[in-house]
C-alpha atoms as a PDB file:
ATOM      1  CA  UNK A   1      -8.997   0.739 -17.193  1.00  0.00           C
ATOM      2  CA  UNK A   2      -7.461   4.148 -16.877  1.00  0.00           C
ATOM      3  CA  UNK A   3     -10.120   5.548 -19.191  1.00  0.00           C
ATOM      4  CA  UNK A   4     -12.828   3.854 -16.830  1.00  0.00           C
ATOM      5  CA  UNK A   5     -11.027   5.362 -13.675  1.00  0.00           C
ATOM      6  CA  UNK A   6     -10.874   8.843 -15.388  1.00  0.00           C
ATOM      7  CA  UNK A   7     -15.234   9.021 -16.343  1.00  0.00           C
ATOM      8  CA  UNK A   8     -15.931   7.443 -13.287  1.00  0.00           C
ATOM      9  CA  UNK A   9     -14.581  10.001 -10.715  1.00  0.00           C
ATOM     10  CA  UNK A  10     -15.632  12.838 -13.047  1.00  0.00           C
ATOM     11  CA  UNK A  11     -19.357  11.402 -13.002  1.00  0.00           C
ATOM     12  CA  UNK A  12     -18.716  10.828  -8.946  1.00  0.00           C
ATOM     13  CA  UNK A  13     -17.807  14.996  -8.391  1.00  0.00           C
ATOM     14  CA  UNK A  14     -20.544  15.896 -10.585  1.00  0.00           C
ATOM     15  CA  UNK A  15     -23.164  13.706  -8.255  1.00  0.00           C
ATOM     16  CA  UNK A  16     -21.027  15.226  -5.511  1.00  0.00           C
ATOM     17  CA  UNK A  17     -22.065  18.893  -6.343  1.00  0.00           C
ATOM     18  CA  UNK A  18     -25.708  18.133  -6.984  1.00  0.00           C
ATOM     19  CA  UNK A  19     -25.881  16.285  -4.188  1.00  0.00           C
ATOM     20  CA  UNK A  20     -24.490  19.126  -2.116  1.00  0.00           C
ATOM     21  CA  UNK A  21     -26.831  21.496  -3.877  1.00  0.00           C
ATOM     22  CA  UNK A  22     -29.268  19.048  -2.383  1.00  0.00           C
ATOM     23  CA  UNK A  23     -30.721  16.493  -5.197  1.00  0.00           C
ATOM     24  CA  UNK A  24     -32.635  13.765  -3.748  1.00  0.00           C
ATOM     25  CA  UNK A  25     -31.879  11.133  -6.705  1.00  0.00           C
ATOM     26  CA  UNK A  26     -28.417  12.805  -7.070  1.00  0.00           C
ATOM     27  CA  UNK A  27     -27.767  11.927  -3.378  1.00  0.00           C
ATOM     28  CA  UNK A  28     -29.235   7.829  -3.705  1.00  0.00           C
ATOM     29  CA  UNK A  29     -26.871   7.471  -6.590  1.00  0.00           C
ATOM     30  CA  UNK A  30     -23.842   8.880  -5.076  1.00  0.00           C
ATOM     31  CA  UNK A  31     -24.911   6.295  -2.124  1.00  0.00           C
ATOM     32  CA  UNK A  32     -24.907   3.487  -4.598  1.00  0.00           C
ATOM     33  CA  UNK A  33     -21.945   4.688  -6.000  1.00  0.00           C
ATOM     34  CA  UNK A  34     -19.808   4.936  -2.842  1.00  0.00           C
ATOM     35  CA  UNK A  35     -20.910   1.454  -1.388  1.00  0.00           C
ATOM     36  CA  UNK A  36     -20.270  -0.556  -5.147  1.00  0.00           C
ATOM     37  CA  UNK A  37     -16.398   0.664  -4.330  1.00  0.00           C
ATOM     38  CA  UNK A  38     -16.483   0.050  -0.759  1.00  0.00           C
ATOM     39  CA  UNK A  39     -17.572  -3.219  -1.687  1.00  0.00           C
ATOM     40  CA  UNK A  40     -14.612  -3.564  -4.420  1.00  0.00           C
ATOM     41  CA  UNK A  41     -12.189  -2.569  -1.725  1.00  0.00           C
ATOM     42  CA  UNK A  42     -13.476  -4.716   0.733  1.00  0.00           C
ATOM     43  CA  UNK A  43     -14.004  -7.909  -1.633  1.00  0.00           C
ATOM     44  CA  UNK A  44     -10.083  -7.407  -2.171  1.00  0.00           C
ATOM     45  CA  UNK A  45      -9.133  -7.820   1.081  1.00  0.00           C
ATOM     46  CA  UNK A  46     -11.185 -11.110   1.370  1.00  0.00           C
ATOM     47  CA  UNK A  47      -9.913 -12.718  -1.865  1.00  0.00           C
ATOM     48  CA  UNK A  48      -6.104 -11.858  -0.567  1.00  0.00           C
ATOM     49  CA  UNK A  49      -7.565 -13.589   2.942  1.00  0.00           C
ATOM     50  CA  UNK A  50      -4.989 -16.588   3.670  1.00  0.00           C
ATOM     51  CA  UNK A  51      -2.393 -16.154   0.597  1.00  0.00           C
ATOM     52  CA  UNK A  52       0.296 -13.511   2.910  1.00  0.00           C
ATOM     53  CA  UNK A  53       3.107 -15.665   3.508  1.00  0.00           C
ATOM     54  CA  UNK A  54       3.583 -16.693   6.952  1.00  0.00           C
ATOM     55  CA  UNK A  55       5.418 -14.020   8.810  1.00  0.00           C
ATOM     56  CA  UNK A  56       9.392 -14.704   9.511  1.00  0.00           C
ATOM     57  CA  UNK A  57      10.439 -15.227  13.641  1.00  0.00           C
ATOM     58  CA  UNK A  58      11.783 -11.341  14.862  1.00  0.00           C
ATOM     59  CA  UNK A  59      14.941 -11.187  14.653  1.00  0.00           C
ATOM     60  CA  UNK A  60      16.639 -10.497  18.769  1.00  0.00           C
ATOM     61  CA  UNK A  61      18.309  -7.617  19.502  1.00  0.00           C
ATOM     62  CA  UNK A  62      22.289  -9.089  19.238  1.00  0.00           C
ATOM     63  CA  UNK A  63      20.441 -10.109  15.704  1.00  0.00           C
ATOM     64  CA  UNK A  64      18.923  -6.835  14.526  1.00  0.00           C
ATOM     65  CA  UNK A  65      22.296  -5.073  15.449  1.00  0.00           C
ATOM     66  CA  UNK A  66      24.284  -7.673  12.902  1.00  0.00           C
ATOM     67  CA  UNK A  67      21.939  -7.231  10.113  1.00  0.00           C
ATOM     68  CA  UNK A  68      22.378  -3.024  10.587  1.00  0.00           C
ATOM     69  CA  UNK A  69      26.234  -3.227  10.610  1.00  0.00           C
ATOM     70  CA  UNK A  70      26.774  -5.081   7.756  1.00  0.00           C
ATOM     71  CA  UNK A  71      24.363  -2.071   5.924  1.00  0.00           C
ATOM     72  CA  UNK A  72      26.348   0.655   7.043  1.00  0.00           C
ATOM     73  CA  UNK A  73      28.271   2.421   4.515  1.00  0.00           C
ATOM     74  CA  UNK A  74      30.945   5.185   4.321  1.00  0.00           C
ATOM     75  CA  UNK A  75      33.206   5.879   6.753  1.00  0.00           C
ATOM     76  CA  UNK A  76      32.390   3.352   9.518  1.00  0.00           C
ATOM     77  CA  UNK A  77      31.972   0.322   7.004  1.00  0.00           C
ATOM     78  CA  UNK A  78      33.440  -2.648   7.653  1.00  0.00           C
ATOM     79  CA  UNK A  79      37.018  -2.526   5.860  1.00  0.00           C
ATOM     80  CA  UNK A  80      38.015  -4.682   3.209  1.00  0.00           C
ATOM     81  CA  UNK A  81      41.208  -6.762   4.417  1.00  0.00           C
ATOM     82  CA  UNK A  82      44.450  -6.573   2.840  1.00  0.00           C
ATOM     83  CA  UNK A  83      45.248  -8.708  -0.103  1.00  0.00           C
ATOM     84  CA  UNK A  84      48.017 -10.369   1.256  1.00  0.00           C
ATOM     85  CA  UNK A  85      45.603 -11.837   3.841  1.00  0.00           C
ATOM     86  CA  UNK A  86      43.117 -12.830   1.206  1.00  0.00           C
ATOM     87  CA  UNK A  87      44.684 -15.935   0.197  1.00  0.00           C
END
């Protein structure tokens, strides 16, 4: 795959530079070439249609501010308690 990947986009900047030199049949192939992968990228996005999971309800803002407490670290995490109150 990497191999194909590698010969293709040398072939593509070769057909870039005669096209820019101005080659008709250089141009017509670089066409070809650009819509076949616009159609890959596209065809992706179609296949992948319908299978995103559903997204999850927003959180509210008392919500969000939980969630980004319990992340913080260093000095204004949230403390361990003593062991004597542990039990």
């Amino acid at each position: 795959m990497q191999a194909e990947l590698i010969v293709r986009s040398g072939l593509m900047a070769k057909l870039a530079d005669l096209a820019s030199a101005g080659s008709v049949s250089a141009i017509r192939q670089f066409d070809k070439m650009l819509a076949a992968e616009r159609v890959k990228a596209t065809a992706g996005t179609i296949a992948d249609r319908g299978r995103t999971p559903p997204k999850s309800a927003a959180l509210g803002k008392k919500d969000a501010k939980r969630a980004a407490a319990k992340l913080l670290e260093g000095r204004f995490r949230t403390r361990t308690p003593p062991p004597a109150l542990m039990n």
